[in-house]
C-alpha atoms as a PDB file:
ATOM      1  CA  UNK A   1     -17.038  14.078  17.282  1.00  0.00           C
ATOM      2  CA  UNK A   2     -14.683  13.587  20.400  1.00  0.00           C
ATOM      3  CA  UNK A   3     -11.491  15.598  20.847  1.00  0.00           C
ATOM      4  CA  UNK A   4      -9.603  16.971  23.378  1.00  0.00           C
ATOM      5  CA  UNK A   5      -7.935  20.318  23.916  1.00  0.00           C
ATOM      6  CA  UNK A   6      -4.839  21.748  26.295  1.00  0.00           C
ATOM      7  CA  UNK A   7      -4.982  25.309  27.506  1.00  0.00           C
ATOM      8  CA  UNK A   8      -3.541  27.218  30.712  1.00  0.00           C
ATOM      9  CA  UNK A   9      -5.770  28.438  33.763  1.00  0.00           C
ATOM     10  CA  UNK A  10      -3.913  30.850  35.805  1.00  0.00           C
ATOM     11  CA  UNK A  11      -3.140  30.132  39.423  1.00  0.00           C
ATOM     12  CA  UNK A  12      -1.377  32.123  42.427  1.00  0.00           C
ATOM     13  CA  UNK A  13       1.125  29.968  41.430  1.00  0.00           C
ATOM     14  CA  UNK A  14       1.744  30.503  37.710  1.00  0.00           C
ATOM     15  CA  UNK A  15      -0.073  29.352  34.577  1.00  0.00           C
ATOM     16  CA  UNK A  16      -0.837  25.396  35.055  1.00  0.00           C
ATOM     17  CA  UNK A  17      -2.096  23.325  31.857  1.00  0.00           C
ATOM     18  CA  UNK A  18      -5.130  21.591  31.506  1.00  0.00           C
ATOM     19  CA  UNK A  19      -6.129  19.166  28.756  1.00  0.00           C
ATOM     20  CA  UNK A  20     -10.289  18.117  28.518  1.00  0.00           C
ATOM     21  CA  UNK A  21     -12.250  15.768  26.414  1.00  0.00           C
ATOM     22  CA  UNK A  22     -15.024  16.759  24.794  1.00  0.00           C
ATOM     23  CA  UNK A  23     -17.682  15.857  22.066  1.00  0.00           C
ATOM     24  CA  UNK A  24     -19.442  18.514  19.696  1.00  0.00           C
ATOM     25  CA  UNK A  25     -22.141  18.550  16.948  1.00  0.00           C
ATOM     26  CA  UNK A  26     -24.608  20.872  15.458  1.00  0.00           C
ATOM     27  CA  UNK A  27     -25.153  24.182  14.275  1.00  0.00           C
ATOM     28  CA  UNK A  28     -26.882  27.320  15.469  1.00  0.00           C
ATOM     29  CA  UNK A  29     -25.654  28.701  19.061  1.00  0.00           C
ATOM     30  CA  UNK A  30     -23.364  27.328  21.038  1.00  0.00           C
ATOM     31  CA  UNK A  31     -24.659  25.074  24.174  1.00  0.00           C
ATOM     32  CA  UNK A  32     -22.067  23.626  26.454  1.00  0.00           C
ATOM     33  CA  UNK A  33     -23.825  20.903  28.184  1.00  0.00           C
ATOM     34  CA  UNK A  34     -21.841  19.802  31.818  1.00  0.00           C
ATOM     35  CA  UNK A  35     -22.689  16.505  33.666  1.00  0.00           C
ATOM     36  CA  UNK A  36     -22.646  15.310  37.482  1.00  0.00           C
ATOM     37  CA  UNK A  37     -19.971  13.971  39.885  1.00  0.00           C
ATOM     38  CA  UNK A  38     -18.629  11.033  38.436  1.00  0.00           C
ATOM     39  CA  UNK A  39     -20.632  10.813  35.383  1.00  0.00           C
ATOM     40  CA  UNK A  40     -19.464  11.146  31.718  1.00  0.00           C
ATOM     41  CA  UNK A  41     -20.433  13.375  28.736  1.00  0.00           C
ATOM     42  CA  UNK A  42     -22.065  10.476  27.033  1.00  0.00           C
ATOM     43  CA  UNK A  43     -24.839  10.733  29.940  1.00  0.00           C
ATOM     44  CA  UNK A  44     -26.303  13.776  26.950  1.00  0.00           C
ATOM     45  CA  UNK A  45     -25.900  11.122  23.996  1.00  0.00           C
ATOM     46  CA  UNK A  46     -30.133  10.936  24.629  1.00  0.00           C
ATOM     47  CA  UNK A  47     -30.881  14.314  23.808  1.00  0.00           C
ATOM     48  CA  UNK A  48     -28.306  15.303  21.344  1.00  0.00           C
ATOM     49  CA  UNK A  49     -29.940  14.275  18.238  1.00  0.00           C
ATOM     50  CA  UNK A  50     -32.872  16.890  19.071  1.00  0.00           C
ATOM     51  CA  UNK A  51     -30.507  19.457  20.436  1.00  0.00           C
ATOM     52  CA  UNK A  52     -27.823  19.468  17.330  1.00  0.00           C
ATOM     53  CA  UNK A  53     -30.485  20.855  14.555  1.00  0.00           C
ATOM     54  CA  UNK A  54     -30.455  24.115  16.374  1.00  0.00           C
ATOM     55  CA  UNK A  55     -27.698  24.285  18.105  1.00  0.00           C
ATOM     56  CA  UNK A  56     -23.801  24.224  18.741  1.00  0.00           C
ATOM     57  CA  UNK A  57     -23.600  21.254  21.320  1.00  0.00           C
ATOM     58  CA  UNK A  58     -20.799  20.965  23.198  1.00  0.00           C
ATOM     59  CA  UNK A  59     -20.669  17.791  25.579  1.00  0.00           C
ATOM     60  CA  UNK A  60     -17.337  18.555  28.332  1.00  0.00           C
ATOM     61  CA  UNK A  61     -15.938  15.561  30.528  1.00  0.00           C
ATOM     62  CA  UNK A  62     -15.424  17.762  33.553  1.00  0.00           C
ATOM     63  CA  UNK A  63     -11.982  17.192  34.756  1.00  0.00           C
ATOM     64  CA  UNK A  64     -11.015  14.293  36.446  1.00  0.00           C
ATOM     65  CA  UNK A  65     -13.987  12.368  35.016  1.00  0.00           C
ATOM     66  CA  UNK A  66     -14.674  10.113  32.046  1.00  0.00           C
ATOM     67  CA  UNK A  67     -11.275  10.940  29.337  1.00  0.00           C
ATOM     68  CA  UNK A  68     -10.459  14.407  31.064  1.00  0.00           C
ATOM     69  CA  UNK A  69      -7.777  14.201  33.210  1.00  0.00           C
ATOM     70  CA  UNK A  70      -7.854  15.448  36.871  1.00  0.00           C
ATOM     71  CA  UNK A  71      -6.810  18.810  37.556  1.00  0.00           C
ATOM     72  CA  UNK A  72      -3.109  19.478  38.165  1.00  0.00           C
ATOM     73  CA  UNK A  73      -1.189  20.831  41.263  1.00  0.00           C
ATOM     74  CA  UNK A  74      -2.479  24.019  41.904  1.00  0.00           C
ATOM     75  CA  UNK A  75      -5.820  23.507  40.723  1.00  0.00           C
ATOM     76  CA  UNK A  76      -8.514  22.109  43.381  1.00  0.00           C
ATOM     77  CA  UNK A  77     -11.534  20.862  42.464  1.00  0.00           C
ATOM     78  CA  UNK A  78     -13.972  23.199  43.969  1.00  0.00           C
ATOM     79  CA  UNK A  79     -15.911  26.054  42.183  1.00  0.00           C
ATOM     80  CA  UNK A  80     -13.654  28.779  41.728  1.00  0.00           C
ATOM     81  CA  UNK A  81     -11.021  26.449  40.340  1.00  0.00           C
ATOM     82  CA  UNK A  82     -14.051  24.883  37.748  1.00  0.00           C
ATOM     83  CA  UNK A  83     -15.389  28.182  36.550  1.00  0.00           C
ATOM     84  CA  UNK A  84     -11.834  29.360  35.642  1.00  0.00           C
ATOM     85  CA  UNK A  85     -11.099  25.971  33.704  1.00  0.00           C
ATOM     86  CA  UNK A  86     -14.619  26.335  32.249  1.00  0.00           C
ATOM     87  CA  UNK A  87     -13.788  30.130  31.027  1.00  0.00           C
ATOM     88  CA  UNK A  88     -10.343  29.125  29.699  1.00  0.00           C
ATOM     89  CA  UNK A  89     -11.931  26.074  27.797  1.00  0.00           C
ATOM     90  CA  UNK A  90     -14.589  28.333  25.718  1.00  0.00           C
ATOM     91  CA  UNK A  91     -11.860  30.472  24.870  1.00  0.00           C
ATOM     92  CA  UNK A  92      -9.569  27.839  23.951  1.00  0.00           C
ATOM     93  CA  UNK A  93     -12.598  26.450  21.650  1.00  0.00           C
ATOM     94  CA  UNK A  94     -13.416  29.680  20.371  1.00  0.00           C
ATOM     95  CA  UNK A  95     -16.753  30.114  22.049  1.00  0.00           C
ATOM     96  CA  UNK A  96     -18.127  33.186  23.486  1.00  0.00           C
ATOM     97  CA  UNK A  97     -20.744  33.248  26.064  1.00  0.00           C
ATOM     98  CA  UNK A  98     -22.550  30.067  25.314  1.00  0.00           C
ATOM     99  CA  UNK A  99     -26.221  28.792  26.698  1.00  0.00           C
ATOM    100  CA  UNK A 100     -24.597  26.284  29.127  1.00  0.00           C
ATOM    101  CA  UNK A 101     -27.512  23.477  30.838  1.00  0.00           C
ATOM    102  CA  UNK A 102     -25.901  21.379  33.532  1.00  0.00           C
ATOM    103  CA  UNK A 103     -26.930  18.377  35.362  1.00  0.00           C
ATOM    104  CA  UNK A 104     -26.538  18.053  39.084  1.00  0.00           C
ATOM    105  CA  UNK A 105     -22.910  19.451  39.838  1.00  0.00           C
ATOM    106  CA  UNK A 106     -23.051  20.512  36.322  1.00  0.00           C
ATOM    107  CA  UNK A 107     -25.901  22.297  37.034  1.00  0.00           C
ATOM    108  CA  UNK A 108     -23.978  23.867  40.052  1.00  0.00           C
ATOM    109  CA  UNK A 109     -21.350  24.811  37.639  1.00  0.00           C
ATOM    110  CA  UNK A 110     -23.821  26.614  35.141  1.00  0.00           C
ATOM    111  CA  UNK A 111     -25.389  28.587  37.787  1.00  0.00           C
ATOM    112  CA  UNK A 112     -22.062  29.852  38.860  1.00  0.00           C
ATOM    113  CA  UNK A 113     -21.211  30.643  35.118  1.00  0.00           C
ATOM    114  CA  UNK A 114     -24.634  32.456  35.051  1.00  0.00           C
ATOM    115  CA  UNK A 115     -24.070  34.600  38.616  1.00  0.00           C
ATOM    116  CA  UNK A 116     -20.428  35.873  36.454  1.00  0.00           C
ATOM    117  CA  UNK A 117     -21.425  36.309  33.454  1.00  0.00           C
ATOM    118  CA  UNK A 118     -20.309  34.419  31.523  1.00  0.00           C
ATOM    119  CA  UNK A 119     -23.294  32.792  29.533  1.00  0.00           C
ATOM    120  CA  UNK A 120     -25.864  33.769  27.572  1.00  0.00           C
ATOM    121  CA  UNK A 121     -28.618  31.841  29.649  1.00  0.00           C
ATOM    122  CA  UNK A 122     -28.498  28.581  32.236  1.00  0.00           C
ATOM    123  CA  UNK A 123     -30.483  25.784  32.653  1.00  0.00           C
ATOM    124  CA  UNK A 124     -30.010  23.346  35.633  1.00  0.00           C
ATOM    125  CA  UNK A 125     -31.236  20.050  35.961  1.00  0.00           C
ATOM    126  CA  UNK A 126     -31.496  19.235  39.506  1.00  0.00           C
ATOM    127  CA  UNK A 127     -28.768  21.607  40.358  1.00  0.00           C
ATOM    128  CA  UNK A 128     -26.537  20.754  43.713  1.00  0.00           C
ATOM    129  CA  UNK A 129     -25.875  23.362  46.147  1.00  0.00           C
ATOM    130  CA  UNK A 130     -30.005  23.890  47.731  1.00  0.00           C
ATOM    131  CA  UNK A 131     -30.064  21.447  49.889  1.00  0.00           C
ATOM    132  CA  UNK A 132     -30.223  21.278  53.991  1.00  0.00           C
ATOM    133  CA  UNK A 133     -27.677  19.985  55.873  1.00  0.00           C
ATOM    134  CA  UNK A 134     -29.453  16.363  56.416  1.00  0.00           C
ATOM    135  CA  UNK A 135     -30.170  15.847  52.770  1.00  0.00           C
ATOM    136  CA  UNK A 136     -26.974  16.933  51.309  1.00  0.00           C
ATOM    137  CA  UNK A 137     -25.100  14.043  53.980  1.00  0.00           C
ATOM    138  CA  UNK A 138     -27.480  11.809  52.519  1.00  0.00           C
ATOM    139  CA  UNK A 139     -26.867  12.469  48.960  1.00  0.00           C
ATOM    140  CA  UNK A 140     -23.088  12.597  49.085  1.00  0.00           C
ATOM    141  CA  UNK A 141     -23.726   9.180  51.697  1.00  0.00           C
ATOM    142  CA  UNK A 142     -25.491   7.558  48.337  1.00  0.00           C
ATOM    143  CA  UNK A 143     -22.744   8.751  46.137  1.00  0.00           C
ATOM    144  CA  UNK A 144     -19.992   7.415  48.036  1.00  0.00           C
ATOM    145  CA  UNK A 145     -21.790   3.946  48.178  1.00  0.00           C
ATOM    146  CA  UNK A 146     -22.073   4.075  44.466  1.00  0.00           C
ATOM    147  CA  UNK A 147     -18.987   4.761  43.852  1.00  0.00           C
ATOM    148  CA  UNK A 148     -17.349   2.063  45.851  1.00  0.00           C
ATOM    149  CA  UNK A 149     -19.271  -0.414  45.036  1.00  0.00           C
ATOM    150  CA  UNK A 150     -18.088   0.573  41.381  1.00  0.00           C
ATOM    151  CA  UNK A 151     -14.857   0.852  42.196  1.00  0.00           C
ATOM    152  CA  UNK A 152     -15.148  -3.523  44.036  1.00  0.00           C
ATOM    153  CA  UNK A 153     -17.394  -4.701  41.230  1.00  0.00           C
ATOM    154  CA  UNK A 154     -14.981  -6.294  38.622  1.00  0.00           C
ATOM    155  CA  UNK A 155     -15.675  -5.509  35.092  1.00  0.00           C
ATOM    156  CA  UNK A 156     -17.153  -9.067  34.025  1.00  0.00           C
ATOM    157  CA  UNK A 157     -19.412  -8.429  36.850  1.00  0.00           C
ATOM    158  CA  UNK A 158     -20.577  -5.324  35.721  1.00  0.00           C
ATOM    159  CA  UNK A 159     -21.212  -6.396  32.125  1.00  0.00           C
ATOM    160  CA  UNK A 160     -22.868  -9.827  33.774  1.00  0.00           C
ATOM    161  CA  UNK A 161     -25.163  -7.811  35.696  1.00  0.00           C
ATOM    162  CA  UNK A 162     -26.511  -4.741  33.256  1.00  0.00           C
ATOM    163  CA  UNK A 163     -27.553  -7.201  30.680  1.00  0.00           C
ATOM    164  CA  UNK A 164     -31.261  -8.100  32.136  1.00  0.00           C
ATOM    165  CA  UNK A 165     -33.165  -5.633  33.151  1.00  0.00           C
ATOM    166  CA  UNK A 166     -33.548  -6.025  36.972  1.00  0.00           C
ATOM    167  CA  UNK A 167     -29.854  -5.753  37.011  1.00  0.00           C
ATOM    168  CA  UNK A 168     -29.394  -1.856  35.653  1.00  0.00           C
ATOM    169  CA  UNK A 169     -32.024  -1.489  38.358  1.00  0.00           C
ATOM    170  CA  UNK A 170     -29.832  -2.270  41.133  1.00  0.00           C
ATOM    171  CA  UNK A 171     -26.641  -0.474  39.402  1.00  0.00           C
ATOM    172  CA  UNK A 172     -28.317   3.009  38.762  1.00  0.00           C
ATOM    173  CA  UNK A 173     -32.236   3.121  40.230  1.00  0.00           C
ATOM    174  CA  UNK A 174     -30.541   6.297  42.513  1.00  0.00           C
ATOM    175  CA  UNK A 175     -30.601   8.065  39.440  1.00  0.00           C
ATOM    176  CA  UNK A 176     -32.701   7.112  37.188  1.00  0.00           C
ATOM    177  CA  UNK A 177     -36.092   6.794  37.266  1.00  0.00           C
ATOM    178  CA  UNK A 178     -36.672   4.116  34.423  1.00  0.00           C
ATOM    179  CA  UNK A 179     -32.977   2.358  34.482  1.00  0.00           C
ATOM    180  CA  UNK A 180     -34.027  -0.703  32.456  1.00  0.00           C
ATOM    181  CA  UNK A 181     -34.644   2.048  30.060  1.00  0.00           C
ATOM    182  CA  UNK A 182     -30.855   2.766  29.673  1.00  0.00           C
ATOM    183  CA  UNK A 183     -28.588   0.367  27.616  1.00  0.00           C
ATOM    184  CA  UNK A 184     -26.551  -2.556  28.599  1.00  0.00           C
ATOM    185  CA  UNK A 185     -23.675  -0.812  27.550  1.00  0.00           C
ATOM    186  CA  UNK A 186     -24.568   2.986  28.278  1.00  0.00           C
ATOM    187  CA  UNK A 187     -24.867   0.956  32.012  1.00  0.00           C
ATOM    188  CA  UNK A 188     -21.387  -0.192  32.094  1.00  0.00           C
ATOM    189  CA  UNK A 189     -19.530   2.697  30.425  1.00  0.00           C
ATOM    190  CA  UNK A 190     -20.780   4.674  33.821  1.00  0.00           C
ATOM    191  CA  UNK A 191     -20.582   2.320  36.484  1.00  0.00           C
ATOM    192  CA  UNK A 192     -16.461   2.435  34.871  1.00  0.00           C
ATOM    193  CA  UNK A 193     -16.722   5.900  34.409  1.00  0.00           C
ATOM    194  CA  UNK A 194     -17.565   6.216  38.224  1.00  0.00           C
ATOM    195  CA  UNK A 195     -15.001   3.957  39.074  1.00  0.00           C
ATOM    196  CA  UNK A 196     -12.455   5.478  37.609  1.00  0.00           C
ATOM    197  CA  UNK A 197     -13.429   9.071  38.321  1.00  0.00           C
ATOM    198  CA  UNK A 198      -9.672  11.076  39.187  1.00  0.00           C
ATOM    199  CA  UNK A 199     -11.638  13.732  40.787  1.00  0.00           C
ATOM    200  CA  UNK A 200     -14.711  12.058  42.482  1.00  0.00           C
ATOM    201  CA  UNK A 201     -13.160  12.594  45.948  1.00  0.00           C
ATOM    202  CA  UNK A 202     -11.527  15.871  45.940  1.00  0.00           C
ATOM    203  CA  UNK A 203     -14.716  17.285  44.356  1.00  0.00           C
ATOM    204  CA  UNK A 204     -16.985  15.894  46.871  1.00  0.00           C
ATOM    205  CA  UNK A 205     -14.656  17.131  49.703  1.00  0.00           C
ATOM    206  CA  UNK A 206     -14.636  20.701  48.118  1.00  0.00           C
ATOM    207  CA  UNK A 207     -18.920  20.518  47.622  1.00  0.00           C
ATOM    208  CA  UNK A 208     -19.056  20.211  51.633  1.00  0.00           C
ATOM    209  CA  UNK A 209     -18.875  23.558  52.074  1.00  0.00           C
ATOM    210  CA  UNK A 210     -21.408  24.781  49.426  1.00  0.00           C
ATOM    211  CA  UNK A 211     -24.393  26.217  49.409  1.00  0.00           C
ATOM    212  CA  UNK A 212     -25.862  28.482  46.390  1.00  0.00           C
ATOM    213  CA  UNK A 213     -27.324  31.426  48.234  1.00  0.00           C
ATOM    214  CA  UNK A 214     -26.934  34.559  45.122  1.00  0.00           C
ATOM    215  CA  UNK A 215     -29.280  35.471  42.469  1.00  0.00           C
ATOM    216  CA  UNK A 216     -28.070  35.211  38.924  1.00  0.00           C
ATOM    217  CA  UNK A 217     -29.347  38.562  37.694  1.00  0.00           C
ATOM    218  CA  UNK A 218     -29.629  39.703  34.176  1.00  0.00           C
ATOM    219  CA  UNK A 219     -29.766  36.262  32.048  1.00  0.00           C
ATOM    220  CA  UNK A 220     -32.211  33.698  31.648  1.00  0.00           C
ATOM    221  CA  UNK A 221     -32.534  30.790  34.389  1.00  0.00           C
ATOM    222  CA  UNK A 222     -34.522  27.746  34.131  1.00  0.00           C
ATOM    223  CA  UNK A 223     -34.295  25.140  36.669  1.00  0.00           C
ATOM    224  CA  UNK A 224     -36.144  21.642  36.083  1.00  0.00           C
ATOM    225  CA  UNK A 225     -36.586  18.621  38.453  1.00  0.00           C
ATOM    226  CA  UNK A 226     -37.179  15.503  38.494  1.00  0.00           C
ATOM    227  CA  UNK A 227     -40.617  14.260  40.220  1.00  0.00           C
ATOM    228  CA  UNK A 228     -39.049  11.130  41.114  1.00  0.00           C
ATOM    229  CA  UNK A 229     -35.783  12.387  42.172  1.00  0.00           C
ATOM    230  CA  UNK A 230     -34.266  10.271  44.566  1.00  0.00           C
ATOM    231  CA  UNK A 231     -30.854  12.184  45.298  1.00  0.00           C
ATOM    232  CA  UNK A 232     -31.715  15.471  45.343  1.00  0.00           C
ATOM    233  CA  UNK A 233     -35.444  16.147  46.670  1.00  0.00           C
ATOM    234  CA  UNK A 234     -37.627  18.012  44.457  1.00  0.00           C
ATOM    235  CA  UNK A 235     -38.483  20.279  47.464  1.00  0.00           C
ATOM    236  CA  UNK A 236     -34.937  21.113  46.588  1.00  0.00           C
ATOM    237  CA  UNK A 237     -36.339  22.875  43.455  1.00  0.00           C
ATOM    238  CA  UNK A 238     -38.831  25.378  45.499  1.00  0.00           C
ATOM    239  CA  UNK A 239     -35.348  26.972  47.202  1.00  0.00           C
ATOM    240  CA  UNK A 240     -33.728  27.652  44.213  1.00  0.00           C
ATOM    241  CA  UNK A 241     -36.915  29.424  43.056  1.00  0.00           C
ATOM    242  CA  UNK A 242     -36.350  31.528  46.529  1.00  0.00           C
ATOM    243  CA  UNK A 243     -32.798  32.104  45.995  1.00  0.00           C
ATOM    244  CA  UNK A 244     -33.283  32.796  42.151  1.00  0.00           C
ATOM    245  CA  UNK A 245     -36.779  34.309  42.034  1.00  0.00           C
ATOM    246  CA  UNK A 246     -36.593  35.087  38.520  1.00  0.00           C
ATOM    247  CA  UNK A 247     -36.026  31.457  37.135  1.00  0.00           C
ATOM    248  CA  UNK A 248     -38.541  29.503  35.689  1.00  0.00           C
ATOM    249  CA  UNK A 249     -39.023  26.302  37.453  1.00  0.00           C
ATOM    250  CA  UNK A 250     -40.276  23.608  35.619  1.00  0.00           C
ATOM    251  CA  UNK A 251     -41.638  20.363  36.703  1.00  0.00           C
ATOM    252  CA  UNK A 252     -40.171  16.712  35.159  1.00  0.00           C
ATOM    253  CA  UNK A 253     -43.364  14.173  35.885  1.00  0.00           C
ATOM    254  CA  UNK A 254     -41.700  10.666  36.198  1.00  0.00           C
ATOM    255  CA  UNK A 255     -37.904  11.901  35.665  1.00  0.00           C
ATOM    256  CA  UNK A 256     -35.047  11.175  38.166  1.00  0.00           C
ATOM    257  CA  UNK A 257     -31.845  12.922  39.178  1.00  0.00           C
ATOM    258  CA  UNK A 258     -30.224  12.663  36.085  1.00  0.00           C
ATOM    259  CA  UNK A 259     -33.510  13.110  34.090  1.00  0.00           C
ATOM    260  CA  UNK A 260     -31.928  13.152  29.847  1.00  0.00           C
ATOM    261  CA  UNK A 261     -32.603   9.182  30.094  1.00  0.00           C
ATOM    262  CA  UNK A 262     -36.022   9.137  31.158  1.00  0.00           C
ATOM    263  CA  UNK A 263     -37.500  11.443  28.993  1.00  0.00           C
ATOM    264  CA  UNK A 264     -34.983  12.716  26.300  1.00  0.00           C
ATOM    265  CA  UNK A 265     -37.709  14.487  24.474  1.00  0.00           C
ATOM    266  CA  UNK A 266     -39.160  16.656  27.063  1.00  0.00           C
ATOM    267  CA  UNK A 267     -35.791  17.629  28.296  1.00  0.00           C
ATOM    268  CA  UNK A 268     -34.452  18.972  25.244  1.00  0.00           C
ATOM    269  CA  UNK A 269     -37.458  20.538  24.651  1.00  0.00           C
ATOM    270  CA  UNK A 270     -36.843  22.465  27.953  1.00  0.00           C
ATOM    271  CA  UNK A 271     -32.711  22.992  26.994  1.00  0.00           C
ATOM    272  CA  UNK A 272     -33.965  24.574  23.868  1.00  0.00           C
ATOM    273  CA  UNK A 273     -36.537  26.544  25.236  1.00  0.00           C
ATOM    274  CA  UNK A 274     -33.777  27.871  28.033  1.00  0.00           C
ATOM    275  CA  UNK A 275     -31.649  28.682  25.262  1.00  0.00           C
ATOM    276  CA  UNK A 276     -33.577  30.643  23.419  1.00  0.00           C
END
């Protein structure tokens, strides 16, 4: 069910408040699932259904993205800003050291969470943060294109175009690896949802800088990527394993960046098996 809540994050300037939409279902142990740059919580709708029987699931629209607002003054939208709004939300929701799975920058996010703390065990999809200098221009090069051609396409357009198949090709093939697979409508609620993303730039501006260079000692790390990745490389995978030597890496055959579409079975069965 969708909801939002309001809590404070502290700042060198004083408490500020933050408000974030979220969806939860299921029982068993809590799992806060976080999605990309841009994206929406309803990018997990695939694997919920298997993930609610045994677990807590709790979908977040990262700030500034899909219904959460952006982050007020005083808040950027860089990492340390993310995992104190993160850490303020599971205590506002009652939650205490959840399994948290991420996709992308989510999966950026999660590994941070992990390296603090602050969760029982992580599991990144195609995290962000491992890549070389060239590829992360590219990807953020690819993301920027996406989103303005989002942000030109009118919404008649959109609709027009991810009805036939060939069409959700050409909207979201950088992600996907089998887009006629995704809905008509799943189609346009993102290409809006990237649109209208509050925080898209100040998020990419802050993700410049970052690289993910520390071991996340003492809880459970899985890392999975896509084989047909097209954003962020598979060989992308291999560093984290270097940086993280105690995660298990696990291959996605025929999965993309943002693999929960293209195989919704086999990646809950690896969020379950990182959360157990």
């Amino acid at each position: 069910m969708s909801a939002t809540v309001s809590f404070k994050v502290p700042t060198p300037h004083g408490p500020r408040s933050v408000t974030v939409s979220y969806a939860r279902a299921g029982t068993g142990a809590p799992l806060l699932l976080l999605h990309g740059i841009g994206h929406h919580r309803q990018v997990w709708d695939p694997v919920i259904p298997a993930l609610a029987p045994e677990r807590d699931v709790i979908a977040v629209d990262l700030p500034g993205c899909g219904q959460s607002p952006a982050l007020p003054a005083g808040l950027a939208h860089d990492l340390p800003s993310m995992t104190a709004v993160l850490t303020a939300l599971c205590e506002a929701l009652d939650v205490e050291r959840p399994h948290v799975a991420g996709n992308s920058l989510g999966g950026l996010l999660a590994l941070q969470l992990g390296r603090d703390r602050l969760v029982r065990s992580v599991t990144a999809l195609s995290p962000a943060g491992f890549w070389s200098a060239v590829e992360r221009r590219y990807a953020f090069g690819v993301l920027m294109t996406m989103r303005q051609i989002a942000q030109r396409m009118p919404g008649p357009v959109v609709e027009r175009l991810a009805r036939p198949a060939l069409g959700r090709t050409l909207l979201t093939s950088a992600i996907y690896a089998r887009p006629a697979r995704r809905s008509p409508e799943a189609v346009v609620a993102e290409t809006l949802a990237l649109a209208r993303a509050e925080g898209f730039s100040e998020t990419l501006r802050a993700g410049r800088d970052v690289q993910f260079t520390d071991d996340v000692p003492g809880i459970p790390v899985t890392v999975a990527w896509g084989s047909r990745d097209r954003l962020l490389v598979p060989r992308q995978g291999v560093r984290a394993k270097y940086v993280i030597p105690r995660a298990r890496l696990v291959r996605l055959p025929g999965c993309g960046h943002v693999p929960m579409n293209d195989d919704p079975a086999l990646v809950a069965r690896v969020l379950l098996d990182g959360s157990r």
